[in-house]
C-alpha atoms as a PDB file:
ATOM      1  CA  UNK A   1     -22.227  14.365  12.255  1.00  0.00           C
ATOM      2  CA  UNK A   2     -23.162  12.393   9.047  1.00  0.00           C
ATOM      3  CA  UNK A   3     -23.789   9.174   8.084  1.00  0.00           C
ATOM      4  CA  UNK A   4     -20.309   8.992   6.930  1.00  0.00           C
ATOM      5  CA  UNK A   5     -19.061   9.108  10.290  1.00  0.00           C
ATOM      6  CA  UNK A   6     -21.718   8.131  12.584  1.00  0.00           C
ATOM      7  CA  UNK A   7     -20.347   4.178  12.682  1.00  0.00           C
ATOM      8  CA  UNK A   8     -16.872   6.130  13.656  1.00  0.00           C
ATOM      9  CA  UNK A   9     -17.852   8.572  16.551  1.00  0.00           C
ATOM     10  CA  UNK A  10     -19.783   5.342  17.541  1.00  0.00           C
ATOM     11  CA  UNK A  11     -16.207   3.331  18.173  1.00  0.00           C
ATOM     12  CA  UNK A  12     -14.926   6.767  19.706  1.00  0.00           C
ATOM     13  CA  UNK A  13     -17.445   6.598  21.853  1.00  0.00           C
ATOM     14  CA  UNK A  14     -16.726   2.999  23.506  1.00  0.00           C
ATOM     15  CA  UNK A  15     -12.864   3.766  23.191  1.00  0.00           C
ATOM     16  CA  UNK A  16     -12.589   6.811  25.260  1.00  0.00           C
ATOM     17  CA  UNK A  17     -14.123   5.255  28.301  1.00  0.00           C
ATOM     18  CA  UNK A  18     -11.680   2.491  28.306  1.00  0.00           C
ATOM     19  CA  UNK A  19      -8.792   4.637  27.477  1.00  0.00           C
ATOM     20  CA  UNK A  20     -10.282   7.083  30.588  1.00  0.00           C
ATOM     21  CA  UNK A  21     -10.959   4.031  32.648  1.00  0.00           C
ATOM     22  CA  UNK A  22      -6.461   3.405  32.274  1.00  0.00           C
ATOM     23  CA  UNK A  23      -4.550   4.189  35.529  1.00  0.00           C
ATOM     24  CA  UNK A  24      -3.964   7.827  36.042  1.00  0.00           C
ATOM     25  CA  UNK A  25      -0.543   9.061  34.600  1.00  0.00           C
ATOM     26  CA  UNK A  26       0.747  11.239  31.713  1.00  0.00           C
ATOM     27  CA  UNK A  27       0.361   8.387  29.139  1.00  0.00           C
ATOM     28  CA  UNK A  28      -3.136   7.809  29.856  1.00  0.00           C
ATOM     29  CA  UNK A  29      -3.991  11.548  29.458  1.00  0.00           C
ATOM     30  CA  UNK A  30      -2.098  12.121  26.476  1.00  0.00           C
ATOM     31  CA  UNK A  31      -4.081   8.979  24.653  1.00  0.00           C
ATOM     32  CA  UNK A  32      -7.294  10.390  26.163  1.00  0.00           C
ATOM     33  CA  UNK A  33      -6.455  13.905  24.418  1.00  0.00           C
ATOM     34  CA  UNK A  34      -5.203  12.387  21.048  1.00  0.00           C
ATOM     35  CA  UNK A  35      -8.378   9.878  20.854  1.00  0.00           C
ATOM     36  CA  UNK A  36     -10.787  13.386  21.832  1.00  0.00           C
ATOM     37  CA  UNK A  37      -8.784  15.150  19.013  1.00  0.00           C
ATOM     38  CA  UNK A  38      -9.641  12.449  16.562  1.00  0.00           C
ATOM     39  CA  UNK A  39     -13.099  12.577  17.694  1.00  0.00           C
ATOM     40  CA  UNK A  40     -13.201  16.137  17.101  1.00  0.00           C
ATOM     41  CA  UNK A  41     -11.128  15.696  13.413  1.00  0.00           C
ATOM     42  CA  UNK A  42     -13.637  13.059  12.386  1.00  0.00           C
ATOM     43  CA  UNK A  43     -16.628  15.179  13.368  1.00  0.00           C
ATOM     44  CA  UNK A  44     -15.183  17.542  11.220  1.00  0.00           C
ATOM     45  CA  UNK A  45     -14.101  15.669   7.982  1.00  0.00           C
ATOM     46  CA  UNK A  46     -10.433  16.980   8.760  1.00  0.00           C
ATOM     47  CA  UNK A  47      -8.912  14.228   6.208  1.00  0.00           C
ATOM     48  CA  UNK A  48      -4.910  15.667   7.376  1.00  0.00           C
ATOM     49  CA  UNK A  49      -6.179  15.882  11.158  1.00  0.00           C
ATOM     50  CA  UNK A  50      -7.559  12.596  11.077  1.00  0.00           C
ATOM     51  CA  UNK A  51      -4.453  10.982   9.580  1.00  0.00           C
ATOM     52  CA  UNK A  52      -2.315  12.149  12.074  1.00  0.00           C
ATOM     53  CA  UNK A  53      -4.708  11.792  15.127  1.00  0.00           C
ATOM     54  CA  UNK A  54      -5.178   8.272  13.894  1.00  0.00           C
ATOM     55  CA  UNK A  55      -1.121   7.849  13.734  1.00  0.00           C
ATOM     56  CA  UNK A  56      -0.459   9.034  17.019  1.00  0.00           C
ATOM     57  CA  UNK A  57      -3.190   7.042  18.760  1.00  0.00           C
ATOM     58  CA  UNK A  58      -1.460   4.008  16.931  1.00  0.00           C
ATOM     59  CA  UNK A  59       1.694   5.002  18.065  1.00  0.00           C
ATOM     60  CA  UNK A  60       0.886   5.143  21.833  1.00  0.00           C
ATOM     61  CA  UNK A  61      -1.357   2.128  21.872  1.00  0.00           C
ATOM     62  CA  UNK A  62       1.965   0.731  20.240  1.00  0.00           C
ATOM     63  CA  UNK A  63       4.324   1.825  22.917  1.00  0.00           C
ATOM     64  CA  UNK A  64       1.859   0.200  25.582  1.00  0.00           C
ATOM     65  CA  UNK A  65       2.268  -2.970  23.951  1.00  0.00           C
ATOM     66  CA  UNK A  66      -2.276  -2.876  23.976  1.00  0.00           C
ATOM     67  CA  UNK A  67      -3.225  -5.396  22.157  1.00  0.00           C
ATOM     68  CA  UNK A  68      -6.791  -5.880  23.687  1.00  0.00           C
ATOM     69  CA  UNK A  69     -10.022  -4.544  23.760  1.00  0.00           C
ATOM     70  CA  UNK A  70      -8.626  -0.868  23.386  1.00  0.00           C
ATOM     71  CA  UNK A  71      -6.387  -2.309  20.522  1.00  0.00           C
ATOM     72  CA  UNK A  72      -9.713  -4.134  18.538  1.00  0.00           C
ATOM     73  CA  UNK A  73     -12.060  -1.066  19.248  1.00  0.00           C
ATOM     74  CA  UNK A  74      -8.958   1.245  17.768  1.00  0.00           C
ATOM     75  CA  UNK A  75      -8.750  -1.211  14.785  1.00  0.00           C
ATOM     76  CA  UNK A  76     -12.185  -1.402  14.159  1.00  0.00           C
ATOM     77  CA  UNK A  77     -12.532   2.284  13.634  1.00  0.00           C
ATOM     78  CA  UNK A  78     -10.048   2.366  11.653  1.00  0.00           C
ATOM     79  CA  UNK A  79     -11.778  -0.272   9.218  1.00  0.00           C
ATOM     80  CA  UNK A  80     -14.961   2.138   9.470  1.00  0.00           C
ATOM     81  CA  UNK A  81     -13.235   5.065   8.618  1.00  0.00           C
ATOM     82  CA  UNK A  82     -11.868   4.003   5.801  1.00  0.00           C
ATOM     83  CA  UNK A  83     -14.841   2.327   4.615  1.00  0.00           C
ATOM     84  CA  UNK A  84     -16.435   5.722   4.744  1.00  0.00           C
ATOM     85  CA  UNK A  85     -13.839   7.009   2.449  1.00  0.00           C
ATOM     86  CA  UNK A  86     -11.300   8.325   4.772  1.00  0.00           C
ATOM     87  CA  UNK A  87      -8.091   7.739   4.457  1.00  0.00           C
ATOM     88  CA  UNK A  88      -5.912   7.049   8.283  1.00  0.00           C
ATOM     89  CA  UNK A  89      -2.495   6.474   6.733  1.00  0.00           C
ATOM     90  CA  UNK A  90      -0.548   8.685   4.979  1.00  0.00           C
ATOM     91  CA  UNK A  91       1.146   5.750   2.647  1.00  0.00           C
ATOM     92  CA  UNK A  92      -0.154   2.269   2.094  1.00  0.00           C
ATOM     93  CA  UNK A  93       2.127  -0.977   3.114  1.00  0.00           C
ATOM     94  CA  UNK A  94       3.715  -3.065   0.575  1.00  0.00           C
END
């Protein structure tokens, strides 16, 4: 860990417990994995891993229709990873 990342495994860190806390099922465990994946990408400063951890989180927070704590937790580390100079999408919007 760095100070690059510490604000991010700091978000990780409040998001997997309410992702853990989700009724039992496979779509709870397979957000649990992706968000320990990222954890373990960011930890590393695994720019590609990162990206795509950080688009599939997106994508099944997406399907669930979250847009709650879970959703503002996943958005704020998204803010603090690219204010530490990561980069979490692989192409910018218009």
């Amino acid at each position: 860990m760095s100070e690059r990342t510490t604000a991010s495994l700091a978000i990780l860190d409040s998001l997997l417990p309410a992702l853990e806390a989700r009724p039992p099922g496979e779509h709870r465990d397979r957000i649990v994995e992706d968000t320990q994946a990222l954890g373990r990408a960011v930890a590393a400063f695994h720019m590609e891993a990162i990206r795509f951890r950080m688009y599939s989180v997106d994508r099944r927070l997406r399907l669930e229709g979250e847009e709650g704590a879970a959703r503002q937790m996943f958005e704020q580390l998204r803010q603090a990873l690219e204010d530490a100079g990561f980069h979490t999408r692989s192409h910018t919007a218009p």
